[in-house]
C-alpha atoms as a PDB file:
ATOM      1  CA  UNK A   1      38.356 -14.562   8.811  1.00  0.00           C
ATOM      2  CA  UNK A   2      38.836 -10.784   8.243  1.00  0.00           C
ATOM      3  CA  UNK A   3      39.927  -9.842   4.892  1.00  0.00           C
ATOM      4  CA  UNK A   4      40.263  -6.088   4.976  1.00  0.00           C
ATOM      5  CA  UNK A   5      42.218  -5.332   8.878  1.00  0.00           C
ATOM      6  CA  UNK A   6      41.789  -1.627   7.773  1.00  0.00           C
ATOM      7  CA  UNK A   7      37.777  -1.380   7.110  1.00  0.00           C
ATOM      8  CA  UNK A   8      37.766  -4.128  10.663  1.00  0.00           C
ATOM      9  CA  UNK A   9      39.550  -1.308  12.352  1.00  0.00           C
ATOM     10  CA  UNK A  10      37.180   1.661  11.491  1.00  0.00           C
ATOM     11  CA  UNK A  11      34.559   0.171  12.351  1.00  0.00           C
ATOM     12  CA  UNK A  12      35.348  -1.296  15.732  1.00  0.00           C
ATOM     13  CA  UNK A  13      36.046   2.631  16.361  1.00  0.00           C
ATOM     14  CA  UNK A  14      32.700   3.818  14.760  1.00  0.00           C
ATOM     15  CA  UNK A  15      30.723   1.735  16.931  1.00  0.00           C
ATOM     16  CA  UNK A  16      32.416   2.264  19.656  1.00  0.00           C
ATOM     17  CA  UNK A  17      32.648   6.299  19.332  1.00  0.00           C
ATOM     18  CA  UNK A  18      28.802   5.648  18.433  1.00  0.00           C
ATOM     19  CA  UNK A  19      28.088   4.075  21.874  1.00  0.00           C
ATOM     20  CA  UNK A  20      30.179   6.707  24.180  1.00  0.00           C
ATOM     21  CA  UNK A  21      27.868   9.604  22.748  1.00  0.00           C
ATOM     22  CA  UNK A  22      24.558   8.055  22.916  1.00  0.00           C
ATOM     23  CA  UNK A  23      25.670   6.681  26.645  1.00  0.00           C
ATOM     24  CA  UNK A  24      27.234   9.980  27.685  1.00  0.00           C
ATOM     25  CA  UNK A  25      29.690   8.320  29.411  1.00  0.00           C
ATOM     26  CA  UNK A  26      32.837  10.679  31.163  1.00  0.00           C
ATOM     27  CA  UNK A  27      35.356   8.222  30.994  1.00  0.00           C
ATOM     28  CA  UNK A  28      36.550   4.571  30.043  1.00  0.00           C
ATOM     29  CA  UNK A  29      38.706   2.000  32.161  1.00  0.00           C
ATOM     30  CA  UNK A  30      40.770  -0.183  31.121  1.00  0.00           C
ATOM     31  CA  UNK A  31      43.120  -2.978  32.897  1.00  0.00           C
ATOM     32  CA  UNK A  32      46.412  -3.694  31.076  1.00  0.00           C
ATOM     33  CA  UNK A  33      47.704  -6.933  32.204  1.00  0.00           C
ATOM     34  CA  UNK A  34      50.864  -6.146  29.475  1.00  0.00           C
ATOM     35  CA  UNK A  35      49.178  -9.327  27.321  1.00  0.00           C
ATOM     36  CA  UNK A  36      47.574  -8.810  23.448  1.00  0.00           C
ATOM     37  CA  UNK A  37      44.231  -8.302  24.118  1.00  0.00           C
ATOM     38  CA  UNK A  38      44.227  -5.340  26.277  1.00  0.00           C
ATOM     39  CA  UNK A  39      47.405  -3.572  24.135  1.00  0.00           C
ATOM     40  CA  UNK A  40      45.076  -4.296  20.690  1.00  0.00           C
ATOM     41  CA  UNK A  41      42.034  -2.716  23.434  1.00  0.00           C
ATOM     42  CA  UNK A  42      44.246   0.495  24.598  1.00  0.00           C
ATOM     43  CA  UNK A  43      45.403   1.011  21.095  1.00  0.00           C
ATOM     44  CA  UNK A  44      41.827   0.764  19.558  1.00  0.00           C
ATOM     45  CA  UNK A  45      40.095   3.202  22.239  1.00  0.00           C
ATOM     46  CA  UNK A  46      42.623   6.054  22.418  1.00  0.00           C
ATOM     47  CA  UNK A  47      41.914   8.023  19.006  1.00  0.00           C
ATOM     48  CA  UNK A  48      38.143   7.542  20.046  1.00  0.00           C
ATOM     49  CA  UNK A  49      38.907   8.784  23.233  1.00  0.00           C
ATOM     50  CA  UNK A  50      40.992  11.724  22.144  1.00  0.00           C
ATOM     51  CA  UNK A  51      38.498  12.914  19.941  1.00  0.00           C
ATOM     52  CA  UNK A  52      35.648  12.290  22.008  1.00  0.00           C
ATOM     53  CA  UNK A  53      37.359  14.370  24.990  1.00  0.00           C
ATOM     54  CA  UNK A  54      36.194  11.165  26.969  1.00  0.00           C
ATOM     55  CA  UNK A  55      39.192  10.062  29.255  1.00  0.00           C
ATOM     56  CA  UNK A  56      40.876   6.349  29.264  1.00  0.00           C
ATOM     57  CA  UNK A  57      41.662   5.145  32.455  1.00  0.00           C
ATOM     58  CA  UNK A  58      44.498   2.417  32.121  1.00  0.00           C
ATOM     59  CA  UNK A  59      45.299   0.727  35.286  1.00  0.00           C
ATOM     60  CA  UNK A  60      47.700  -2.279  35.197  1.00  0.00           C
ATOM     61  CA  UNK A  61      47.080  -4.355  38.318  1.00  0.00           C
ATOM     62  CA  UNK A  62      49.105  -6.989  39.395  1.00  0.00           C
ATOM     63  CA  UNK A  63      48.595  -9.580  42.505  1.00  0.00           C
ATOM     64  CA  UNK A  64      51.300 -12.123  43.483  1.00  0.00           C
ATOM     65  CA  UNK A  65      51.732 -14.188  40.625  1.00  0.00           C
ATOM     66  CA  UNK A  66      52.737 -11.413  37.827  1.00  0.00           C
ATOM     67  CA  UNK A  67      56.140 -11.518  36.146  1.00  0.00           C
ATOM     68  CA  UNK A  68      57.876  -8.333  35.626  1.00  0.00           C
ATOM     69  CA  UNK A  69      58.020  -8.774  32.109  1.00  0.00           C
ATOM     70  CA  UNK A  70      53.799  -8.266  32.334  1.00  0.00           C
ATOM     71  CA  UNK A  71      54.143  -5.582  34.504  1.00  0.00           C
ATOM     72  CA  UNK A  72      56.456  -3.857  32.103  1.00  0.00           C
ATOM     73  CA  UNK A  73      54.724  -3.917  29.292  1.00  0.00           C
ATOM     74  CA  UNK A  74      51.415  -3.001  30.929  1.00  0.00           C
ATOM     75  CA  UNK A  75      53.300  -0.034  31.732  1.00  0.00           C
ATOM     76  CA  UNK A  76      54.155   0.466  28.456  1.00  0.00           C
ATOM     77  CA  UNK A  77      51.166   0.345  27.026  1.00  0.00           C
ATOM     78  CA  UNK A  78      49.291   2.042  29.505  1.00  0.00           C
ATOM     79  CA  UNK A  79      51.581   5.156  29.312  1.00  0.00           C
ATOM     80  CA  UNK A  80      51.593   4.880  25.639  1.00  0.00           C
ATOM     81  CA  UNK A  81      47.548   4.887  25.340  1.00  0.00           C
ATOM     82  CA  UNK A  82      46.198   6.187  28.547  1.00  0.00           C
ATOM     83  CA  UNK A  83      44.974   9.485  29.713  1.00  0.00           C
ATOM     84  CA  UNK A  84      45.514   8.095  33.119  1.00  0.00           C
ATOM     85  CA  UNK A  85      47.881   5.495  34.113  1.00  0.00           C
ATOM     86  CA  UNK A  86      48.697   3.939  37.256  1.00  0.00           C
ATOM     87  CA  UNK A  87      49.985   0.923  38.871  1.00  0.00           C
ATOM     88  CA  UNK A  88      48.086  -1.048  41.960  1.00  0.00           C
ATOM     89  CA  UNK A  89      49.095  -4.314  43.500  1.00  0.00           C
ATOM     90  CA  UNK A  90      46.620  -6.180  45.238  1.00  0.00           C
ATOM     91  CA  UNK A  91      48.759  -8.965  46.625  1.00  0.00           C
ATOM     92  CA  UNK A  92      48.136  -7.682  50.023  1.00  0.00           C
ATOM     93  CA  UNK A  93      44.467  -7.714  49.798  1.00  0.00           C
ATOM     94  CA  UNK A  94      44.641 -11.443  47.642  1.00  0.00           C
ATOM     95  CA  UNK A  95      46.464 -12.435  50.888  1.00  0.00           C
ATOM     96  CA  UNK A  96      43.778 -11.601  53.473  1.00  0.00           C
ATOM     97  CA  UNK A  97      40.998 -12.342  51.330  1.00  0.00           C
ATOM     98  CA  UNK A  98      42.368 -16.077  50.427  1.00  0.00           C
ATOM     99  CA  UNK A  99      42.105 -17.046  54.090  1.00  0.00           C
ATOM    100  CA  UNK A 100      39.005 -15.163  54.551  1.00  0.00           C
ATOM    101  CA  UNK A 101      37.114 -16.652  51.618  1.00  0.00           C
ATOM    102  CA  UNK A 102      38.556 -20.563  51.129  1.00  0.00           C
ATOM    103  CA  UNK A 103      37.360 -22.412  53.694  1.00  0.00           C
ATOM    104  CA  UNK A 104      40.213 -25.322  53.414  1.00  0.00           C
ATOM    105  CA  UNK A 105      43.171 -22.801  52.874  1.00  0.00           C
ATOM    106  CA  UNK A 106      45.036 -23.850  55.847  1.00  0.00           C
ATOM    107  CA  UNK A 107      44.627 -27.841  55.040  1.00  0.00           C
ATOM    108  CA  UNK A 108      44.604 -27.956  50.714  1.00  0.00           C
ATOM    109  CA  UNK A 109      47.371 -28.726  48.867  1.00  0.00           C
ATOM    110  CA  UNK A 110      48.321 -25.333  47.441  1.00  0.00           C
ATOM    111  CA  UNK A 111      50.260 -27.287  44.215  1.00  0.00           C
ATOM    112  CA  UNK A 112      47.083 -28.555  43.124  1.00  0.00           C
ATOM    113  CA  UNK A 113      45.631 -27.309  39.721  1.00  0.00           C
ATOM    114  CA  UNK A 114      42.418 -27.210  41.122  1.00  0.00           C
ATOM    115  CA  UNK A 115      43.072 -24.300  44.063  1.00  0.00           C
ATOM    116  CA  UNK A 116      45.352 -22.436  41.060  1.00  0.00           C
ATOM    117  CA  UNK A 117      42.282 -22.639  39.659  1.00  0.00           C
ATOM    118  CA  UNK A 118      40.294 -21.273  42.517  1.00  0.00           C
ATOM    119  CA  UNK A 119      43.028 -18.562  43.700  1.00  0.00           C
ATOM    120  CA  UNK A 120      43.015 -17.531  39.869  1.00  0.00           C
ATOM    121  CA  UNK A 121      39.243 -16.370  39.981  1.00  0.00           C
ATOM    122  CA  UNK A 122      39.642 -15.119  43.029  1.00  0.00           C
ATOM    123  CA  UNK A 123      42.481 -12.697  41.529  1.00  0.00           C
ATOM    124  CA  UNK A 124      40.464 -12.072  38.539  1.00  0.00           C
ATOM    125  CA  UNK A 125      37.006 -11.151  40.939  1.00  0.00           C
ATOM    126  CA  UNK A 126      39.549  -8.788  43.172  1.00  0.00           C
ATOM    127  CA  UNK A 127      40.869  -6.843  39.842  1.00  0.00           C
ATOM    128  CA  UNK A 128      36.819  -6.801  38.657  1.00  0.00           C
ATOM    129  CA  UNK A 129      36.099  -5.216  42.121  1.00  0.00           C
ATOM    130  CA  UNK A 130      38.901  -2.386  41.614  1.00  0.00           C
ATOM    131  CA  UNK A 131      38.011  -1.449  37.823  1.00  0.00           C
ATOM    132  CA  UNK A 132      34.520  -0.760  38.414  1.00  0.00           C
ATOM    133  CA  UNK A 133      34.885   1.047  41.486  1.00  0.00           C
ATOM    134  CA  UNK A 134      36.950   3.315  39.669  1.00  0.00           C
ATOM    135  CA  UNK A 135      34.417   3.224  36.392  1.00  0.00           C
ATOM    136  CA  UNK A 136      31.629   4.036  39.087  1.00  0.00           C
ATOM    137  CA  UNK A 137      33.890   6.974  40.488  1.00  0.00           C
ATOM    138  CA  UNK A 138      34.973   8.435  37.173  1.00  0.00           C
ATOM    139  CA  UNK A 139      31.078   8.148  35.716  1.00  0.00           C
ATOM    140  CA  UNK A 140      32.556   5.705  32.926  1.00  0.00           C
ATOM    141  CA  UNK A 141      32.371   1.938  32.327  1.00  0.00           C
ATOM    142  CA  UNK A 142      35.004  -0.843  32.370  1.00  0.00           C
ATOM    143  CA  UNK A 143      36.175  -2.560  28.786  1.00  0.00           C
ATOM    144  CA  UNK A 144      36.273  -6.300  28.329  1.00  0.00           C
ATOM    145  CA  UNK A 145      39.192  -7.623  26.476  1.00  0.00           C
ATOM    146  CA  UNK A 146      37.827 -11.007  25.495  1.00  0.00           C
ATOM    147  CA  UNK A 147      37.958 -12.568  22.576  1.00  0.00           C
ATOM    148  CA  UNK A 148      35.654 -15.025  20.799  1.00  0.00           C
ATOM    149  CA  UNK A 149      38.279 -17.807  20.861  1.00  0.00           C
ATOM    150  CA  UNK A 150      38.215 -17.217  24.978  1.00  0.00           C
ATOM    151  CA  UNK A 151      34.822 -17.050  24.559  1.00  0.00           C
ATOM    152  CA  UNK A 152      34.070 -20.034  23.441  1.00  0.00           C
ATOM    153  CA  UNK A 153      36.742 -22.061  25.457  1.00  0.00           C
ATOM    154  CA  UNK A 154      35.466 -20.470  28.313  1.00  0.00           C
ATOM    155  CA  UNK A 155      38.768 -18.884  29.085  1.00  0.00           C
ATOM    156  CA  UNK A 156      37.467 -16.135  31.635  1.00  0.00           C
ATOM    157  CA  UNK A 157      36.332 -15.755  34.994  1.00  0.00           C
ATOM    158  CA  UNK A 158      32.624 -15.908  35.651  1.00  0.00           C
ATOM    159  CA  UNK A 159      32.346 -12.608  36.994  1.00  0.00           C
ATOM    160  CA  UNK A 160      35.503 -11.581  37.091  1.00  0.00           C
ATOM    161  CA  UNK A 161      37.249 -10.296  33.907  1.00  0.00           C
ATOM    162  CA  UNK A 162      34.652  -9.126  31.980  1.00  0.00           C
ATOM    163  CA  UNK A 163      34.029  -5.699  31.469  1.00  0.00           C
ATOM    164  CA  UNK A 164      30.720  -3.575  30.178  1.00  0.00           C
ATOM    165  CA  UNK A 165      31.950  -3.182  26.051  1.00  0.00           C
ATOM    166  CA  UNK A 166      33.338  -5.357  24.015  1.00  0.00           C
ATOM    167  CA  UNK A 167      35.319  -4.335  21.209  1.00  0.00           C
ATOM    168  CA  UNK A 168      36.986  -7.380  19.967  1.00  0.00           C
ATOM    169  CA  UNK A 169      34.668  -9.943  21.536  1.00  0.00           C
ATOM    170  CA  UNK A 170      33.626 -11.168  18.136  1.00  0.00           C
ATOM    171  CA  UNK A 171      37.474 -11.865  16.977  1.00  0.00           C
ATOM    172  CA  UNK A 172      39.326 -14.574  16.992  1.00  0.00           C
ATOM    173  CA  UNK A 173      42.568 -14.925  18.567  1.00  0.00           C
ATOM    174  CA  UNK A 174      44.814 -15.387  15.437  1.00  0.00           C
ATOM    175  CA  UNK A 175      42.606 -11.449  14.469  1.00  0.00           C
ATOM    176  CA  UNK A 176      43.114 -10.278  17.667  1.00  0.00           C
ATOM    177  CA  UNK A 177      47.205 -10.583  16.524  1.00  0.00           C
ATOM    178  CA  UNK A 178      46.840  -9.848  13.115  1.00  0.00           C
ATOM    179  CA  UNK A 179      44.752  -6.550  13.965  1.00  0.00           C
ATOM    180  CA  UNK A 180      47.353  -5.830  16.535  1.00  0.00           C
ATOM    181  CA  UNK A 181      50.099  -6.222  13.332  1.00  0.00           C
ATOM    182  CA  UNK A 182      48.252  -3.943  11.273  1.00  0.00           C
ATOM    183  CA  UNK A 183      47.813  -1.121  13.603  1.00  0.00           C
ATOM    184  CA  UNK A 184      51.628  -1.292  14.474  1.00  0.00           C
ATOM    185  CA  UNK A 185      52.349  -1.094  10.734  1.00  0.00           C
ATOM    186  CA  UNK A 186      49.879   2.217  10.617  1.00  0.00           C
ATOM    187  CA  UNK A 187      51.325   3.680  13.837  1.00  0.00           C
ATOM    188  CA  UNK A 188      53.365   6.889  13.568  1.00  0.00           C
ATOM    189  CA  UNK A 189      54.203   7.092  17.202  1.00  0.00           C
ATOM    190  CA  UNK A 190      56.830   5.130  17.722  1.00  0.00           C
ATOM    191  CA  UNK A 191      56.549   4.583  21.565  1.00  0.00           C
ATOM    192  CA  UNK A 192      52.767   3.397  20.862  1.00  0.00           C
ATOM    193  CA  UNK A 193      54.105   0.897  18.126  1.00  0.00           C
ATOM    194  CA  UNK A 194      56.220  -0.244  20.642  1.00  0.00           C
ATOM    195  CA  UNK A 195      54.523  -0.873  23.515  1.00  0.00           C
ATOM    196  CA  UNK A 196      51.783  -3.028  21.279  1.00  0.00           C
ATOM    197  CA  UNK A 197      54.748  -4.417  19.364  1.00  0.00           C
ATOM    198  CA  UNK A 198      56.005  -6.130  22.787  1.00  0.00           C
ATOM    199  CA  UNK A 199      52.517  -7.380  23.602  1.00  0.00           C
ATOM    200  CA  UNK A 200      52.334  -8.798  20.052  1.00  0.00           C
ATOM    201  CA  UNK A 201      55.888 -10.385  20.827  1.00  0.00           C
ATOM    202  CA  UNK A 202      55.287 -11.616  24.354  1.00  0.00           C
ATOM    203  CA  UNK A 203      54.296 -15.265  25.756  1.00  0.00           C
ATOM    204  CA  UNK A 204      50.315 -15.541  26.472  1.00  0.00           C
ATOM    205  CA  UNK A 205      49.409 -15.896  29.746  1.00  0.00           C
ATOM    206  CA  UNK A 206      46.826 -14.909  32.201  1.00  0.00           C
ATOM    207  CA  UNK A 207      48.680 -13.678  35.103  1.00  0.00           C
ATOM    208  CA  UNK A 208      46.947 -15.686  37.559  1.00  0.00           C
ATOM    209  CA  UNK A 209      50.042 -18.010  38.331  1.00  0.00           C
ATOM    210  CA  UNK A 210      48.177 -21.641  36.902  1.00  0.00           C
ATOM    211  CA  UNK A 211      50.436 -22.090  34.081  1.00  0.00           C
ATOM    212  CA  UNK A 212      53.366 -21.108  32.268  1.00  0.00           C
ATOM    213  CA  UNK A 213      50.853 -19.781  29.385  1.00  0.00           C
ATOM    214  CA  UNK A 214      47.481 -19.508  27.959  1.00  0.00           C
ATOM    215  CA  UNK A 215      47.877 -22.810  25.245  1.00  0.00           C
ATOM    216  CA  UNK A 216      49.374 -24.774  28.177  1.00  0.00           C
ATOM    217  CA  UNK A 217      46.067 -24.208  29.647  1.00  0.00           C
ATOM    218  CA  UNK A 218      44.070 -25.040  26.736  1.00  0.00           C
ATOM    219  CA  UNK A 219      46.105 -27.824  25.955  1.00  0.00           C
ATOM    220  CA  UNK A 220      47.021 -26.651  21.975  1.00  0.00           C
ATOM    221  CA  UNK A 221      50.524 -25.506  20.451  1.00  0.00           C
ATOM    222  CA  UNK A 222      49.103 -22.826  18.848  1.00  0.00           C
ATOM    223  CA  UNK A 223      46.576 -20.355  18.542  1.00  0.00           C
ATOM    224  CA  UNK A 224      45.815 -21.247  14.809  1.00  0.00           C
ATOM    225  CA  UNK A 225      45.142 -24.959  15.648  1.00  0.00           C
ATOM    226  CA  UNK A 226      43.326 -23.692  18.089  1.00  0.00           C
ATOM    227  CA  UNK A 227      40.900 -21.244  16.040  1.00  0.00           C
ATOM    228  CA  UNK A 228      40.637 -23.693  12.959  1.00  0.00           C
ATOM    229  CA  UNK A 229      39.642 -26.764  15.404  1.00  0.00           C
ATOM    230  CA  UNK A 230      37.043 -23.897  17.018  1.00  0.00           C
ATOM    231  CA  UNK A 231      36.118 -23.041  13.442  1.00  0.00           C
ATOM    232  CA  UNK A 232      35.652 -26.045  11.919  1.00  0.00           C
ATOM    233  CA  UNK A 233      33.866 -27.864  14.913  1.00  0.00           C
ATOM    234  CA  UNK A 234      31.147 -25.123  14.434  1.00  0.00           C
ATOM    235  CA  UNK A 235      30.389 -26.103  11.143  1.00  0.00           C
ATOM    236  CA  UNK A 236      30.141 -29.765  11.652  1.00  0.00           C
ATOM    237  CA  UNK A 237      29.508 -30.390  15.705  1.00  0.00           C
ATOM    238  CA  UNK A 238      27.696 -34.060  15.349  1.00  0.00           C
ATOM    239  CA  UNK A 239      31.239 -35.348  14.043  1.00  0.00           C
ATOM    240  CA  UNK A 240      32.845 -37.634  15.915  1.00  0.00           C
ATOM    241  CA  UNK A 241      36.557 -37.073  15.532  1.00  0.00           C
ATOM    242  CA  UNK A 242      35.981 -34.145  17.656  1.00  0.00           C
ATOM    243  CA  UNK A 243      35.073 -36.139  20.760  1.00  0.00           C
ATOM    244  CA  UNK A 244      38.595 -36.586  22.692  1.00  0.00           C
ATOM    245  CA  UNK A 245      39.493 -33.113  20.927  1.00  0.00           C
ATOM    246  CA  UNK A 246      40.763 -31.385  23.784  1.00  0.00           C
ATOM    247  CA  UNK A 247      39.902 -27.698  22.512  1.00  0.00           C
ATOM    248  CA  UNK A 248      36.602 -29.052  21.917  1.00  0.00           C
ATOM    249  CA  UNK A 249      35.980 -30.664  25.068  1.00  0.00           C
ATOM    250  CA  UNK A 250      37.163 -27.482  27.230  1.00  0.00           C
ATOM    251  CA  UNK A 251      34.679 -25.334  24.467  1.00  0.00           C
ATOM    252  CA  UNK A 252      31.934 -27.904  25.559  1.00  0.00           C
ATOM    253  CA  UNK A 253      32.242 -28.165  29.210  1.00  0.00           C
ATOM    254  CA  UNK A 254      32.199 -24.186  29.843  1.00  0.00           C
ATOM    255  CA  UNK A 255      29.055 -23.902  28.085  1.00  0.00           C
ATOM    256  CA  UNK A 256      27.425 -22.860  31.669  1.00  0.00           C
ATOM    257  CA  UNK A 257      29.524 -20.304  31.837  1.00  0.00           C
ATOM    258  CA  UNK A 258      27.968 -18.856  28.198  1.00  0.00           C
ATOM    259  CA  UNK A 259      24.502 -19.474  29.656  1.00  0.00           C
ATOM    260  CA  UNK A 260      25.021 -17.913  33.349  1.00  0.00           C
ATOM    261  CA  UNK A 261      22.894 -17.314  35.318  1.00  0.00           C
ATOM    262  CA  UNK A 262      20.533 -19.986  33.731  1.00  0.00           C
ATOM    263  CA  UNK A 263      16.777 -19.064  34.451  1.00  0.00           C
ATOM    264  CA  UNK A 264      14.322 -22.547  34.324  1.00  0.00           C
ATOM    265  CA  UNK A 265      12.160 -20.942  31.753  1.00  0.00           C
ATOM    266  CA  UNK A 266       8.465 -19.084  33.125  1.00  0.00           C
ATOM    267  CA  UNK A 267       7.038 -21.631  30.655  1.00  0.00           C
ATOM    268  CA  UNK A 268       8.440 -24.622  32.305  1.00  0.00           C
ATOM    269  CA  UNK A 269       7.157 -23.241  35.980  1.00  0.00           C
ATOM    270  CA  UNK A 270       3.856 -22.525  34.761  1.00  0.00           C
ATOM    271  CA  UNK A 271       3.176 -25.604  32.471  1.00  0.00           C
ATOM    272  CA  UNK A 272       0.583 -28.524  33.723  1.00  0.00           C
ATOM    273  CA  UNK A 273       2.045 -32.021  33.806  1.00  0.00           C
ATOM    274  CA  UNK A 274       0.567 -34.912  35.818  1.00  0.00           C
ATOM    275  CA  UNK A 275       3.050 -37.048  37.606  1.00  0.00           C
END
């Protein structure tokens, strides 16, 4: 785990001040869905951005299922960070899409986990869509605001919300908030230490309506079990205690999604075998 959150800090901004001027990127976008990652995001791009001259584009976009709790505090933090902050709702194009694109709308059970499930990625495609049309307008690129622990649980959407850079995709969750922490504590502005503050504070969820949070989801009370079951199943995979481990099973079965698109090998095409 990160020792020094200060040295962590500068050089998430190095790189990433690094990569804007060899790219010679115009501008960055960002979607602020008022949760941690994309506050600890906002809050880590805007000095770069500022100093740069390169804009940030925050846009918090919310479809159907977002409280107004999220909405605030993507407002918050998007004000607080961005160059360039608006609000969009999509719910009207989620609603004629839905139809459009699920061919049992009118018959499924809309209660069931697994059209959540569905209408969630189909949320998380429709906010993809928006962010790097705008990225393609503005000349820029769009941000992802993974994390490793949603990296390895697979708690994304297959093209959907991932973005072009990755600035705290090699965290963990429990860095992700104690990063957050230390930038508040460093913060001058009191309106920026604020609107990360309430991030920090707030409930995890995904917006997408499938749960009441994030560790429902993943089935853990807590972000540290969930990092030191992560952690120490790495070190030690072939041991059996970790078989009905339900963080480990959800890290195992989204290991296609880590290895998409999968490509059979040239080598495996090419090779001579006799049947």
């Amino acid at each position: 785990m990160i020792e020094n959150y200060s040295e962590a800090v500068k050089n998430i901004r190095n790189e990433f001040k690094n990569y804007l001027l060899k790219s010679n990127l115009k501008s960055i976008v960002l979607g602020v869905s008022g949760g941690i990652d994309s506050a600890l995001c906002a809050a880590l791009a805007k000095p770069v951005c500022d100093e740069t001259g390169i804009k940030l584009f925050c846009r918090s976009i919310s479809i159907s299922t977002n409280k107004p709790d999220e909405i605030l505090r993507a407002k918050k933090v998007g004000e607080a960070f961005g160059n360039d902050f608006r609000e969009v709702d999509l719910s009207e194009a989620f609603d004629f899409m839905l139809p459009l694109i699920a061919e049992d709308e009118k018959t499924a059970d809309k209660s069931l986990h697994n059209f959540k499930i569905r209408g969630g990625n189909l949320k998380a495609r429709l906010r993809m869509l928006y962010l790097f049309d705008l990225a393609a307008k503005e000349k820029g690129m769009v941000l992802s605001t993974d994390n490793y622990t949603e990296l390895l649980l697979g708690f994304w959407t297959l093209h959907g919300d991932v973005g072009d850079y990755g600035m705290i995709q090699s965290l963990w969750k429990t860095e992700v908030y104690e990063m957050a922490k230390y930038l508040v504590s460093q913060m001058k502005n009191e309106i920026e230490a604020d609107a990360l503050m309430s991030c920090i504070n707030a409930v995890p969820t995904d917006g997408l309506g499938i749960t009441n949070s994030d560790l429902d989801q993943i089935g853990a009370s807590s972000y540290e079990e969930v990092d030191l079951t992560l952690i120490e199943y790495l070190k030690n995979p072939d041991d059996k205690k970790y078989i009905e481990n339900k963080v480990v099973q959800r890290k195992v079965s989204s290991e296609f999604k880590r290895t998409n698109p999968f490509n059979i090998p040239r080598e495996k095409i090419t090779e001579k075998k006799y049947y």
